[in-house]
C-alpha atoms as a PDB file:
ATOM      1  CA  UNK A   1      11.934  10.772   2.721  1.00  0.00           C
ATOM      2  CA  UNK A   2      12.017   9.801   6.271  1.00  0.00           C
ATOM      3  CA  UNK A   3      15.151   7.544   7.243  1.00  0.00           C
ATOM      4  CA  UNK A   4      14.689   5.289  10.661  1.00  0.00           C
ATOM      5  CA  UNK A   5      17.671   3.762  12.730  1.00  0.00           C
ATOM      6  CA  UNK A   6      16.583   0.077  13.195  1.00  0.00           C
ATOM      7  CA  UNK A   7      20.321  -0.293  15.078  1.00  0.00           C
ATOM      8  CA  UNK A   8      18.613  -1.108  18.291  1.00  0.00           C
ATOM      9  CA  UNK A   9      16.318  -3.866  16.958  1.00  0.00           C
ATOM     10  CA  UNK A  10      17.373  -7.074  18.632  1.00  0.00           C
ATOM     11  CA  UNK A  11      17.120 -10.652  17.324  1.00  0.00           C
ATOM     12  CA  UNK A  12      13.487 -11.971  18.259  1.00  0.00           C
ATOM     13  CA  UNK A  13      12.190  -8.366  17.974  1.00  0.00           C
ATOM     14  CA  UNK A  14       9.762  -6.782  14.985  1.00  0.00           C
ATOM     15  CA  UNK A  15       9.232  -3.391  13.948  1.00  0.00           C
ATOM     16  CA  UNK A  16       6.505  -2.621  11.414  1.00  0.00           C
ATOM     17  CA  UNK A  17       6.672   0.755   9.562  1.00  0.00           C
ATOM     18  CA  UNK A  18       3.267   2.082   7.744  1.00  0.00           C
ATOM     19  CA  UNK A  19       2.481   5.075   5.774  1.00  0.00           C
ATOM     20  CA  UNK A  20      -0.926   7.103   5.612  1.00  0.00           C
ATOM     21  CA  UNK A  21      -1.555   9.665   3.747  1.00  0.00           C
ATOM     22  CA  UNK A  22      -4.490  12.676   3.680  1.00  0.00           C
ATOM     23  CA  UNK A  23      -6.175  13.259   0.039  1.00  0.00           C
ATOM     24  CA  UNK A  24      -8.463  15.922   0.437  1.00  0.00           C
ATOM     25  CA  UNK A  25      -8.844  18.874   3.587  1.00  0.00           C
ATOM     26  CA  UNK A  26     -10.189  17.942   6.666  1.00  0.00           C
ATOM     27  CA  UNK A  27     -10.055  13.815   5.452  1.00  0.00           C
ATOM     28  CA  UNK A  28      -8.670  10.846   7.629  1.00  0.00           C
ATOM     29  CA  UNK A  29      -5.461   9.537   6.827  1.00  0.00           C
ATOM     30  CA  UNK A  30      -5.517   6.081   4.723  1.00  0.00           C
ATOM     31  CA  UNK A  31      -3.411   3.928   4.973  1.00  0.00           C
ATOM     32  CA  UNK A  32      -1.247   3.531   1.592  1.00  0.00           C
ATOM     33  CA  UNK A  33       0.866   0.128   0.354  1.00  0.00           C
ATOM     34  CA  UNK A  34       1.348  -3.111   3.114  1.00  0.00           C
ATOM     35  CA  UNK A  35       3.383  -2.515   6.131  1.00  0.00           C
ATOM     36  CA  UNK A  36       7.022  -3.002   6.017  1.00  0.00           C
ATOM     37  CA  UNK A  37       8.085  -5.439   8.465  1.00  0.00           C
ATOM     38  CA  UNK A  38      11.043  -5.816   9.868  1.00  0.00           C
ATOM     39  CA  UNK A  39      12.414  -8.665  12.040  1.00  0.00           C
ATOM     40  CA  UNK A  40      15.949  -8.945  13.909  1.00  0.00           C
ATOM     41  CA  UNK A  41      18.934  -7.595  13.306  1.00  0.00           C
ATOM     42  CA  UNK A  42      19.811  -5.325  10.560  1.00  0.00           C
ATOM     43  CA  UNK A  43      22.693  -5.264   8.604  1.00  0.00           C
ATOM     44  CA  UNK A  44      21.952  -2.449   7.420  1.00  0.00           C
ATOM     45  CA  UNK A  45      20.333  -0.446  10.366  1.00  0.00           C
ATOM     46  CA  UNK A  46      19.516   2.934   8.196  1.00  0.00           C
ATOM     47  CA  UNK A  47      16.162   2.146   6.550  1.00  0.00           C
ATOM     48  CA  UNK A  48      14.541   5.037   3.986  1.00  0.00           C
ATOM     49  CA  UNK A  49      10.779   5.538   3.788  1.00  0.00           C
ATOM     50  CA  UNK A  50      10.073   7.441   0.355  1.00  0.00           C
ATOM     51  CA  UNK A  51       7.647   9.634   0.640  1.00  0.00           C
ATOM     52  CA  UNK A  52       5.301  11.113  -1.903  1.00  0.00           C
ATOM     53  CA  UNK A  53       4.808  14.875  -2.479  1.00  0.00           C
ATOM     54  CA  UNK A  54       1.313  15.791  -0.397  1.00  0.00           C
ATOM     55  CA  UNK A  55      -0.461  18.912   0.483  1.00  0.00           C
ATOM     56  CA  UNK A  56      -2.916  17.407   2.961  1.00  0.00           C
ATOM     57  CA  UNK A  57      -0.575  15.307   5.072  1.00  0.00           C
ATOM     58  CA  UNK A  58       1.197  12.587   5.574  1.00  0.00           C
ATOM     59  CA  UNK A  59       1.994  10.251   8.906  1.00  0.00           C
ATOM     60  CA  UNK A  60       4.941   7.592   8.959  1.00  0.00           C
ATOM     61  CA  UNK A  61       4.564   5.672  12.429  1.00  0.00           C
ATOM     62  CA  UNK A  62       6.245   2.915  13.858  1.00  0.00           C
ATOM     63  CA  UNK A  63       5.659   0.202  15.834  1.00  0.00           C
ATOM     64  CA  UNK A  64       7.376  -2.003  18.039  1.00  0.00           C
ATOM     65  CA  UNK A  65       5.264  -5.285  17.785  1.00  0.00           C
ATOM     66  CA  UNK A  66       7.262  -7.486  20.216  1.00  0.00           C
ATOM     67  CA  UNK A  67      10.565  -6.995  22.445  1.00  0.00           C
ATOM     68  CA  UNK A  68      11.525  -3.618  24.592  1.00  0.00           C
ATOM     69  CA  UNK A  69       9.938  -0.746  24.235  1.00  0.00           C
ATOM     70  CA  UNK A  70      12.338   1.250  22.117  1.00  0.00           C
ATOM     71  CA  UNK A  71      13.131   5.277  21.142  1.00  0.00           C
ATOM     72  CA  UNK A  72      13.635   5.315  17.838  1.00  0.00           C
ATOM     73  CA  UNK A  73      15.643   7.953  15.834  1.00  0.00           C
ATOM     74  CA  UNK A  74      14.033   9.599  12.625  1.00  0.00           C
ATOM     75  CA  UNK A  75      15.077  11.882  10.621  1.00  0.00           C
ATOM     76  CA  UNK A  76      13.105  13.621   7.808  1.00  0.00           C
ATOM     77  CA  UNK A  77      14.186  14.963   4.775  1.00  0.00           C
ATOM     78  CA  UNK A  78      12.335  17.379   2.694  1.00  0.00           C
END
């Protein structure tokens, strides 16, 4: 799982979280699910991003889709 601190998000800002994953060698990576979108303040900063077992790869980005530019904290877990 990958756990992101949304502390920093402020009240008119939005930060969408999306998760791709690679099915075969060599292949793109596709997006899997709908975005998670976040808007505001959190109560509840610490945010967990289950991840499914993958031996091709997998990419967790997010972006900061209005507001400061922020540097987000991440930490994965295997």
């Amino acid at each position: 799982k990958v756990v992101i601190d949304l502390f920093h998000l402020a009240a008119a800002e939005v930060a969408t979280i999306r998760t791709r994953y690679r099915i075969k060698a060599g292949g793109d990576l596709k997006l899997k699910g709908a975005p998670v979108i976040f808007n505001g303040v959190q109560a509840e900063p610490l945010k967990n991003v289950e991840l499914e077992p993958n031996r091709f790869g997998i990419a967790v980005t997010i972006e900061g889709t209005t507001g400061v530019i922020v540097d987000w904290e991440v930490h994965y877990e295997v």
